[in-house]
N, C-alpha and C. Protein backbone atom coordinates (compact mmCIF):
# COMPACT_ATOMS: atom_id res chain seq x y z
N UNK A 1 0.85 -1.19 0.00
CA UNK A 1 0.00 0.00 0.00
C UNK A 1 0.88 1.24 0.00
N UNK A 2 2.02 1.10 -1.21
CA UNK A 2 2.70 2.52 -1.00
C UNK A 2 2.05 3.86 -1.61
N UNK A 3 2.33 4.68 -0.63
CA UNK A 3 1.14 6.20 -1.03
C UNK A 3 2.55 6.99 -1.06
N UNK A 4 2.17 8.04 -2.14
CA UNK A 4 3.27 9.35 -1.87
C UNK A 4 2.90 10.28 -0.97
N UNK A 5 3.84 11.04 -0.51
CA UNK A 5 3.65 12.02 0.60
C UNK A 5 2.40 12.89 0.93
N UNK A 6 1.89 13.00 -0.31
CA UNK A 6 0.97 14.14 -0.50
C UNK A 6 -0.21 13.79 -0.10
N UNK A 7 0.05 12.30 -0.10
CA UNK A 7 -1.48 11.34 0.30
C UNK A 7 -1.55 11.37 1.99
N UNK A 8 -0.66 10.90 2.38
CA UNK A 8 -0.09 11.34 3.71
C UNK A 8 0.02 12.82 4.57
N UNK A 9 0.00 13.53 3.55
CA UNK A 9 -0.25 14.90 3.81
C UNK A 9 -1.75 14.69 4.13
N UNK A 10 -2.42 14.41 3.22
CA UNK A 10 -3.80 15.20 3.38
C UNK A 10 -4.56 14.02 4.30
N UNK A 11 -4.40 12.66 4.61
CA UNK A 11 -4.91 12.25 6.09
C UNK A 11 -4.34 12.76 7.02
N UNK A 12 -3.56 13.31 6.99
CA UNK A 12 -2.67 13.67 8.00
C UNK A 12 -3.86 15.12 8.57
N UNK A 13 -4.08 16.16 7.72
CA UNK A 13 -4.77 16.88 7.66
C UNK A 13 -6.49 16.37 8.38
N UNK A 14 -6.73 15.34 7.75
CA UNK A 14 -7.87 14.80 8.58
C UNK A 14 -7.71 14.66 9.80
N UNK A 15 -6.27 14.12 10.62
CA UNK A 15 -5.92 13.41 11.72
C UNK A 15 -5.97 15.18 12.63
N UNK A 16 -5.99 16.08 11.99
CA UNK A 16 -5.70 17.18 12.61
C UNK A 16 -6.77 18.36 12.70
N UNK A 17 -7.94 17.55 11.34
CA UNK A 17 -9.45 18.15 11.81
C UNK A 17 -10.12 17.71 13.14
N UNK A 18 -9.17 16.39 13.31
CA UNK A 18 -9.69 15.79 14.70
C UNK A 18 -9.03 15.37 16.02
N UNK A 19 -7.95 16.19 15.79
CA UNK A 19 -7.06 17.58 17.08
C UNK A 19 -7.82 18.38 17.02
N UNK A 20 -8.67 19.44 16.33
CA UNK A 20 -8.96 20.82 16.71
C UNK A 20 -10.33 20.00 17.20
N UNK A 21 -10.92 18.80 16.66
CA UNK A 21 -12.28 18.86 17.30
C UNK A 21 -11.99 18.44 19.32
N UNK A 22 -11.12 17.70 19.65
CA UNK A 22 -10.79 17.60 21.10
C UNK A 22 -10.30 18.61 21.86
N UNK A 23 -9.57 19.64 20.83
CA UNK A 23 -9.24 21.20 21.58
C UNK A 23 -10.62 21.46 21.75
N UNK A 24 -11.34 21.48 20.85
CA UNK A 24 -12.90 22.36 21.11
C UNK A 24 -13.74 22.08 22.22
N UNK A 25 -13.20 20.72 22.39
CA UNK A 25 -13.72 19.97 23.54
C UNK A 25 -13.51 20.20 25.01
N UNK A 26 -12.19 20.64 24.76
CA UNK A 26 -11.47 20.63 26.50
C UNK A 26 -10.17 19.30 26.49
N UNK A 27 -10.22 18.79 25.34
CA UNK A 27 -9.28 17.66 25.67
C UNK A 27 -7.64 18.34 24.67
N UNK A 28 -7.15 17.17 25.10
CA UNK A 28 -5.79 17.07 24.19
C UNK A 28 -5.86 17.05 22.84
N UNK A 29 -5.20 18.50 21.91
CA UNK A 29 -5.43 18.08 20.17
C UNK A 29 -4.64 17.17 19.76
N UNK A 30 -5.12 15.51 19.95
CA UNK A 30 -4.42 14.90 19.30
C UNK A 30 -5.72 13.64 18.53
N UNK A 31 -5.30 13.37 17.39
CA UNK A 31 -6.17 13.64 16.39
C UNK A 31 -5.59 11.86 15.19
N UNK A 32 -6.19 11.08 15.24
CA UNK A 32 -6.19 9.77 14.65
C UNK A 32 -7.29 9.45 13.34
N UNK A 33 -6.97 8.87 12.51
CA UNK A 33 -7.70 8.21 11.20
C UNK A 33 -6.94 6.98 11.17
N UNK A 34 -7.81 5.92 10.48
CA UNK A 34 -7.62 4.67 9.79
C UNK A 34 -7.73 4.62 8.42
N UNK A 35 -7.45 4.37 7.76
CA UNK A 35 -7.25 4.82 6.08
C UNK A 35 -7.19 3.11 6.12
N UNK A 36 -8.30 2.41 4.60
CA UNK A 36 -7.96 1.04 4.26
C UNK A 36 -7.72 1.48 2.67
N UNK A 37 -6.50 0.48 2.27
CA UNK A 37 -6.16 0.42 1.00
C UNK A 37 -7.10 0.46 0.12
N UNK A 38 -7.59 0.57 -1.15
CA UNK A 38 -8.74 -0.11 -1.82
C UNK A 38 -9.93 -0.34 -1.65
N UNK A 39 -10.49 0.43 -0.41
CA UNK A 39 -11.56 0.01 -0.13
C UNK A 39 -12.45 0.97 -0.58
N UNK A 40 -12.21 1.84 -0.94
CA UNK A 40 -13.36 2.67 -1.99
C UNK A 40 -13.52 2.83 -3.14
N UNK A 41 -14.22 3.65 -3.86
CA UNK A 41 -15.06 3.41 -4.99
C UNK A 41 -13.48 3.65 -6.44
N UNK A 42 -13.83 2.17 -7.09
CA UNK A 42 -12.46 2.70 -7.90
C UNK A 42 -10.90 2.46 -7.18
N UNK A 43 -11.12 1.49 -6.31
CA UNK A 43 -9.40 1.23 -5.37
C UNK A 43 -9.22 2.17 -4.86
N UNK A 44 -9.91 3.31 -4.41
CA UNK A 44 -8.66 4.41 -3.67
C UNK A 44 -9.32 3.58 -2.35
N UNK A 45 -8.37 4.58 -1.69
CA UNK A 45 -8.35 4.85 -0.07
C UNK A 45 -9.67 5.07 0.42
N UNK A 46 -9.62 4.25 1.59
CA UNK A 46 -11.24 4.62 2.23
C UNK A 46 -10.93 5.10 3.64
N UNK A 47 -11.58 6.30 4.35
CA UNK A 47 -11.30 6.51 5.57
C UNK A 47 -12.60 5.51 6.51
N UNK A 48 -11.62 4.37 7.26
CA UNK A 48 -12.85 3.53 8.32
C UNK A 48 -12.94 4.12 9.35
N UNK A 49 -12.36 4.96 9.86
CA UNK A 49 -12.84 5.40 10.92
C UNK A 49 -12.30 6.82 11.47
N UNK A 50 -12.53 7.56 12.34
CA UNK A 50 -11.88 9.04 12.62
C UNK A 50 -12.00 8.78 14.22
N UNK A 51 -11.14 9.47 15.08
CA UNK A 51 -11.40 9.64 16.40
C UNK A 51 -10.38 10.72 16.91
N UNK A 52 -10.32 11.06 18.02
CA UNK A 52 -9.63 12.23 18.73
C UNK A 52 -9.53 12.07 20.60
N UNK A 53 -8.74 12.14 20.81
CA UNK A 53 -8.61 12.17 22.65
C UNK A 53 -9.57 12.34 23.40
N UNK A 54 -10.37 11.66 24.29
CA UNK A 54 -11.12 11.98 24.91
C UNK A 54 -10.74 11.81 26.51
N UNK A 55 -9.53 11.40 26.52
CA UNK A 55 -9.32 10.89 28.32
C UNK A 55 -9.63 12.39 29.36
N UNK A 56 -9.19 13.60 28.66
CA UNK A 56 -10.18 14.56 30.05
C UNK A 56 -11.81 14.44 29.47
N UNK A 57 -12.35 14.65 28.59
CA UNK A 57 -13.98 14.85 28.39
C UNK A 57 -14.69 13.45 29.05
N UNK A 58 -13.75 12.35 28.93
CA UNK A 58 -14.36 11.41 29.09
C UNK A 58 -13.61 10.46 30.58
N UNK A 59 -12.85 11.12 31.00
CA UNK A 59 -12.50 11.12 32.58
C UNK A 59 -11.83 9.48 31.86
N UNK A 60 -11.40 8.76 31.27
CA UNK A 60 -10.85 8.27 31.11
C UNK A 60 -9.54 7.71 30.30
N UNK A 61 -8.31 7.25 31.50
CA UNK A 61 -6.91 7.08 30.69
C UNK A 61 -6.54 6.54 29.29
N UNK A 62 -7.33 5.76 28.85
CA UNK A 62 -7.46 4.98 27.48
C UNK A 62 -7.91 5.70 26.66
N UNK A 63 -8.44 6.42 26.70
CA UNK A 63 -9.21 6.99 25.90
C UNK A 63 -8.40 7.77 24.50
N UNK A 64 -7.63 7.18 24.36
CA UNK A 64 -6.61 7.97 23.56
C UNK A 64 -7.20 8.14 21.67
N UNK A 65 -6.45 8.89 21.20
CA UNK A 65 -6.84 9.08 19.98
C UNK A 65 -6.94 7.46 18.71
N UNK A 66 -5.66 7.14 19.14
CA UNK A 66 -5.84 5.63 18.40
C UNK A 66 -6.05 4.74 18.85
N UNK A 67 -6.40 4.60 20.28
CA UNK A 67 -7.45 3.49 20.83
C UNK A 67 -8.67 3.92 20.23
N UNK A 68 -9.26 4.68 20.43
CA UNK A 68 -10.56 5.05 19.77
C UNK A 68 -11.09 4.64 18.39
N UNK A 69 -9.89 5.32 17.71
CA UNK A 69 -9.68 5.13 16.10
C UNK A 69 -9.56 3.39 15.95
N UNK A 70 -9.19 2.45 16.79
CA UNK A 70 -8.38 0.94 16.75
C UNK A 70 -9.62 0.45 16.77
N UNK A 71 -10.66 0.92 17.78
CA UNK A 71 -12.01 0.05 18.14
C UNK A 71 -12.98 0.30 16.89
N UNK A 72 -13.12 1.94 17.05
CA UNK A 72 -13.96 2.15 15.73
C UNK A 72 -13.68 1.04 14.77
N UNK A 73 -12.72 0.96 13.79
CA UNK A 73 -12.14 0.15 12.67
C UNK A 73 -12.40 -1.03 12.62
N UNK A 74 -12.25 -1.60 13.92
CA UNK A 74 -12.62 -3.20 14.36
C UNK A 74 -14.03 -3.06 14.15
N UNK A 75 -14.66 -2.22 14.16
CA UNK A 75 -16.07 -2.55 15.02
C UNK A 75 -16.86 -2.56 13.05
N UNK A 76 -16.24 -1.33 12.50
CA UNK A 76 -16.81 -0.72 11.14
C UNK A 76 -16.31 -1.88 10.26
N UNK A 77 -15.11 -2.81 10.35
CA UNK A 77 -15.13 -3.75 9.45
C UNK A 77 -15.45 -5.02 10.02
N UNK A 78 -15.89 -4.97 10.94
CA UNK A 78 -16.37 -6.60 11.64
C UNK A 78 -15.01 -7.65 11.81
N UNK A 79 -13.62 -6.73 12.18
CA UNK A 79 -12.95 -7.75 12.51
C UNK A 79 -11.94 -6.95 13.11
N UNK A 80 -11.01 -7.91 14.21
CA UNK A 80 -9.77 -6.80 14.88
C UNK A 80 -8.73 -6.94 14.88
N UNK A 81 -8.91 -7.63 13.19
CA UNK A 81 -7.81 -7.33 12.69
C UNK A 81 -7.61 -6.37 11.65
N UNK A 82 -6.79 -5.45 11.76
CA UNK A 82 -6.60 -4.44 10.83
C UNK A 82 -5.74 -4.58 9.33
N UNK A 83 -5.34 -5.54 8.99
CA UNK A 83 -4.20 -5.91 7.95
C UNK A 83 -5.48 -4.83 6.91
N UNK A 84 -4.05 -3.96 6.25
CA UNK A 84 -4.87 -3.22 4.64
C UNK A 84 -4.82 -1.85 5.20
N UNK A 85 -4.57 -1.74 6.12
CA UNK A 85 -5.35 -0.66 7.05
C UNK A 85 -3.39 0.47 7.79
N UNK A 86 -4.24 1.58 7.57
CA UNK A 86 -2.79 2.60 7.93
C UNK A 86 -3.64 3.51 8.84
N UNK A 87 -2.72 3.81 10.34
CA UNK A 87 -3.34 4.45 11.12
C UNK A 87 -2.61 5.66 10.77
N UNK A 88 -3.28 6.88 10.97
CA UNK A 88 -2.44 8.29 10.86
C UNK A 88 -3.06 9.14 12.00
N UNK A 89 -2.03 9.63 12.95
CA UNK A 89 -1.90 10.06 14.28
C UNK A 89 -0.76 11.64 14.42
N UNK A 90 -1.59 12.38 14.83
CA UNK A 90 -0.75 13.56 15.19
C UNK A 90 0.42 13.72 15.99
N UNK A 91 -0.04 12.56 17.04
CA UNK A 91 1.73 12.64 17.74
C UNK A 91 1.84 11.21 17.61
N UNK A 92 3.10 11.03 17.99
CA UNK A 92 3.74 9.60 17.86
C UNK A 92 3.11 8.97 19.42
N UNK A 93 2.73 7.59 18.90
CA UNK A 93 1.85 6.69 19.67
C UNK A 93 2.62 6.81 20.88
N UNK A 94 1.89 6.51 22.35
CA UNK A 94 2.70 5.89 23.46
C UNK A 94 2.81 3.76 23.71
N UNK A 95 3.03 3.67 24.72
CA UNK A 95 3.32 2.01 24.97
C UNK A 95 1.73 1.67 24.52
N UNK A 96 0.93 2.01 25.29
CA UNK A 96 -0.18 1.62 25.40
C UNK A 96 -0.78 1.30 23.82
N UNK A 97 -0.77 2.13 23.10
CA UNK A 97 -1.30 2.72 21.99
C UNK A 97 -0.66 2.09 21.02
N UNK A 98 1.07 1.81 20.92
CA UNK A 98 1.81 1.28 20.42
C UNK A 98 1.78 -0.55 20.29
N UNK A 99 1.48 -0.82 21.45
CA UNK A 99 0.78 -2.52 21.61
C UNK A 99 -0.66 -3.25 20.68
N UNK A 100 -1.10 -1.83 21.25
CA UNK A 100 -3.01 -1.47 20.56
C UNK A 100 -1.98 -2.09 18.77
N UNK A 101 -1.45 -1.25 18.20
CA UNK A 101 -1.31 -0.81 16.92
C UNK A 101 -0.60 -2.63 16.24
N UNK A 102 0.42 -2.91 17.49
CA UNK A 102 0.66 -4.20 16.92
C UNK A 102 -0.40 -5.49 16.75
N UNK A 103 -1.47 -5.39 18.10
CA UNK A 103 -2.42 -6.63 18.18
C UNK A 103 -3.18 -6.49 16.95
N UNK A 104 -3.41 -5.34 16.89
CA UNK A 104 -4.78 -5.08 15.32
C UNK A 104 -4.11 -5.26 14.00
N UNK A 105 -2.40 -5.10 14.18
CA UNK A 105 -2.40 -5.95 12.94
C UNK A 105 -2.60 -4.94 12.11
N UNK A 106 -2.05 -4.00 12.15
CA UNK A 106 -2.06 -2.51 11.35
C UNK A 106 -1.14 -2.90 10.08
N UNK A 107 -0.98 -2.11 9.10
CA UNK A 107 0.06 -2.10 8.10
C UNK A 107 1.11 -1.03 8.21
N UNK A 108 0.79 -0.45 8.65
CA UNK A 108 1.37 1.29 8.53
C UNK A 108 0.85 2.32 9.88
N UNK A 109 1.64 2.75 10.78
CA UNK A 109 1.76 4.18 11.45
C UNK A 109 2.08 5.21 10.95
N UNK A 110 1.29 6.00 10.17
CA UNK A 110 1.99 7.67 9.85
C UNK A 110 1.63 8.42 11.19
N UNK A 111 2.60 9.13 11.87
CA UNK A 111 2.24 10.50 13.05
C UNK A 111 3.27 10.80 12.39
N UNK A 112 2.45 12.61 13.21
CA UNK A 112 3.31 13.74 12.69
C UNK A 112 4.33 14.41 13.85
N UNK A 113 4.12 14.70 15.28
CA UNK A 113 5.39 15.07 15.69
C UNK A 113 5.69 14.38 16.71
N UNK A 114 7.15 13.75 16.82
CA UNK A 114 7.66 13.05 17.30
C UNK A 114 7.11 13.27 19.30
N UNK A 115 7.50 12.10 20.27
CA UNK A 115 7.12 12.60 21.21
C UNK A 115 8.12 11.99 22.35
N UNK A 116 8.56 12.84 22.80
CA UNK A 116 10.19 12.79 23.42
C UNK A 116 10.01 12.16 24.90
N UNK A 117 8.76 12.25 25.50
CA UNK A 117 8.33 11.95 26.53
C UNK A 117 7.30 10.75 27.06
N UNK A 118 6.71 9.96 25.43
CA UNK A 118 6.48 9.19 25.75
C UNK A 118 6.15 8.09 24.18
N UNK A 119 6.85 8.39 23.25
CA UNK A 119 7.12 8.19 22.36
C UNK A 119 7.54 6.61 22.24
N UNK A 120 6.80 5.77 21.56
CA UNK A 120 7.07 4.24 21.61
C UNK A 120 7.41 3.42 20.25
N UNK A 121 7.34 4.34 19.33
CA UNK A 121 7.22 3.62 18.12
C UNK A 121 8.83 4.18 17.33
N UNK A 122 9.38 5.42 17.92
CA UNK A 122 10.81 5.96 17.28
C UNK A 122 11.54 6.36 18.47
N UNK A 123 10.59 7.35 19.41
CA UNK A 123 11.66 7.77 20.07
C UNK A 123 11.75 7.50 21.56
N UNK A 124 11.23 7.27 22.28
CA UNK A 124 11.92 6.23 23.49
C UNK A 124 11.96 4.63 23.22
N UNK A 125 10.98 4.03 22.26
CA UNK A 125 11.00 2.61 22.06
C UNK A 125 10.60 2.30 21.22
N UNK A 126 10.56 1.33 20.24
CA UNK A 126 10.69 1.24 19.02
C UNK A 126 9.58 -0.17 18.99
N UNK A 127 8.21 -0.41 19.62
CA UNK A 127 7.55 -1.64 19.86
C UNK A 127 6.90 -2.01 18.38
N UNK A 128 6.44 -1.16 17.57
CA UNK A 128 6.30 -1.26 15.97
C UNK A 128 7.01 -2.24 15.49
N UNK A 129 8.20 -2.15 15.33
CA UNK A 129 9.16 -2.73 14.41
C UNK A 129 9.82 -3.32 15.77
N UNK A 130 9.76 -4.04 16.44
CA UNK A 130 10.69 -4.80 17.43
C UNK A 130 9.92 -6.64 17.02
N UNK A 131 11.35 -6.73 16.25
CA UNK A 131 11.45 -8.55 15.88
C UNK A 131 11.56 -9.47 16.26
N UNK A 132 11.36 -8.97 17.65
CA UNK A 132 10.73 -10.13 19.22
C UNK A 132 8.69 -10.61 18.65
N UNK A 133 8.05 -9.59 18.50
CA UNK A 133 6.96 -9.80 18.67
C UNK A 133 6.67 -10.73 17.26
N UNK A 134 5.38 -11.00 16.74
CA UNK A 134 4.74 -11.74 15.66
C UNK A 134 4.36 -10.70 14.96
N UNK A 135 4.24 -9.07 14.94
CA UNK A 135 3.62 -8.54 14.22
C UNK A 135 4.36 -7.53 14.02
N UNK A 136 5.38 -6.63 12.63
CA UNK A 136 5.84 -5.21 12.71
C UNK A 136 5.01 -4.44 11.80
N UNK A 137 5.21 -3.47 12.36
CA UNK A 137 4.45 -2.47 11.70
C UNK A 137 5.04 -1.16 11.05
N UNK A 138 5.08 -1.27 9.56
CA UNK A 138 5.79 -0.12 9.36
C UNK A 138 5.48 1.49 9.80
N UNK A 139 6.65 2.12 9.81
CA UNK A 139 6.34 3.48 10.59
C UNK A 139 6.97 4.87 9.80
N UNK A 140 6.25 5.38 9.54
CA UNK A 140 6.47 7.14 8.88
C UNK A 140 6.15 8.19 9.92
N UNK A 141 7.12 8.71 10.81
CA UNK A 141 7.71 9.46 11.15
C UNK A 141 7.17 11.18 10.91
N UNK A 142 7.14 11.96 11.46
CA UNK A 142 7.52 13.88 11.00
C UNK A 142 6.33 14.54 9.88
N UNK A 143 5.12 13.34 9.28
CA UNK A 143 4.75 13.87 8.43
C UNK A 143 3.49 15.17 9.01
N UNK A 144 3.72 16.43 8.47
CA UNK A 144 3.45 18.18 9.18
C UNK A 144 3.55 18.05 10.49
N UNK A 145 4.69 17.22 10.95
CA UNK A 145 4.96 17.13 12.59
C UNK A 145 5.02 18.64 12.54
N UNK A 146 5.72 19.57 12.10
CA UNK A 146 5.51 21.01 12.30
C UNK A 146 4.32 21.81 13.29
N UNK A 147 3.36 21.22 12.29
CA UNK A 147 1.70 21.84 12.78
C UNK A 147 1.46 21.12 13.82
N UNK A 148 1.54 19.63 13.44
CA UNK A 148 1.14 19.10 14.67
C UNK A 148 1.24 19.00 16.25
N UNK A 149 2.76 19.39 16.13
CA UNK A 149 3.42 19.95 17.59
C UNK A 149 3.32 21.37 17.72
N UNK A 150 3.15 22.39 16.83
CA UNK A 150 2.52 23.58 17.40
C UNK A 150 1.31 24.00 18.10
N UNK A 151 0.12 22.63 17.16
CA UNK A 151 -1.24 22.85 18.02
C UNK A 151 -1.32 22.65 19.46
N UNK A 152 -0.16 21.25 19.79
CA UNK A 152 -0.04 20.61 21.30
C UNK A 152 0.86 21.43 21.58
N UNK A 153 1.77 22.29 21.59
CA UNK A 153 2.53 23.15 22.25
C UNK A 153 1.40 24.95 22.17
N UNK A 154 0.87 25.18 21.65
CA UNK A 154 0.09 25.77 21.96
C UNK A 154 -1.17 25.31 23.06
N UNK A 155 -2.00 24.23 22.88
CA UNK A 155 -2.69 24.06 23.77
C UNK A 155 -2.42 23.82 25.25
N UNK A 156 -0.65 23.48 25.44
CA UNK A 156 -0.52 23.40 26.66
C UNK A 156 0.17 24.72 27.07
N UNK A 157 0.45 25.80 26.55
CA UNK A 157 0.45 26.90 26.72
C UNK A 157 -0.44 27.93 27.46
N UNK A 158 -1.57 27.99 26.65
CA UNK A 158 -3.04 28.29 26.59
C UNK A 158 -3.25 27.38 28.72
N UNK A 159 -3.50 26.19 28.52
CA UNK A 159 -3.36 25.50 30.04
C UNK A 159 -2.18 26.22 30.80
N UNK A 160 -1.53 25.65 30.85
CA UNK A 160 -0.36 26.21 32.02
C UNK A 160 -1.20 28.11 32.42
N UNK A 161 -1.64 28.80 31.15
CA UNK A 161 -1.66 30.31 31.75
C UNK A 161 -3.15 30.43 32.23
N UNK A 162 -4.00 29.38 32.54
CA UNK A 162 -5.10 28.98 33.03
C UNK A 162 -4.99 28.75 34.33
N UNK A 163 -3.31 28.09 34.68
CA UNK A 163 -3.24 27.33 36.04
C UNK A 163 -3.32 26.53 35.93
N UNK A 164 -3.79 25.64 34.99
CA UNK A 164 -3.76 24.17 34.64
C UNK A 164 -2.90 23.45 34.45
N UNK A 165 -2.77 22.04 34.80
CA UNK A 165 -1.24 21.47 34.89
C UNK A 165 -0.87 20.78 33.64
């Protein structure tokens, strides 16, 4: 399922209509899609599912952007397994999220800005592509990590001058 950048650009762009919808919310802008190969009209790309952070709106830790996006997908194609299927995520997955991405059997991780603090798939741990497990998952890195870490470095900006932690 190789896509050029530009394709990646513009889910990426989706993944980040749905960051601003969890800013709008009160939550974290971080912002997930599932994209399946071929599955729409004519072989393109089909989006199965969209989701966005809900762990403050929804008082719960899981609640993350590609857990959300992982269940949706399972649920919209009647199976949990994801093979065909490319998740695209605004920041780079954590452990949790990163495990999520191997069990479902993903094809592809695109996020856009790297995450130094809890980062599982490049930059503290590498559980995607680690050739211990039964399942790797390829991973694309930085794509408009730019924007994407400005919205989350803005929104925790915006917090901190609230008093918020």
């Amino acid at each position: 399922m190789q896509k050029d950048s530009s394709q990646f650009d513009e889910w990426m762009g989706l993944a980040l209509q749905q960051a601003a919808a969890a800013e709008a919310m009160g939550d974290v802008p971080i912002g997930a899609v599932i994209v399946r190969a071929g599955a729409g009209a004519a072989g393109t790309a089909q989006i199965v599912a969209a989701a966005h952070n809900r762990r403050i709106i929804g008082a719960n830790p899981t609640a993350h952007a590609e857990m959300l996006a992982i269940g949706a997908a399972a649920a919209a194609l009647g199976d949990w397994r994801l093979t065909g299927c490319t998740l695209v995520v605004t920041l780079e997955p954590c452990c949790m999220c990163a495990g999520a991405i191997v069990l479902a059997r993903l094809d592809r991780v695109v996020y856009g800005a790297a995450d130094p603090k809890a980062g599982a798939v490049d930059t503290l741990y590498r559980i995607c592509d680690d050739p211990r497990l039964n399942h790797q998952v390829q991973t694309i890195g930085g794509v408009r990590g730019d924007e994407c870490g400005r919205m989350l470095t803005e929104f925790f900006r915006k917090q901190r001058a609230m008093g918020k932690k």
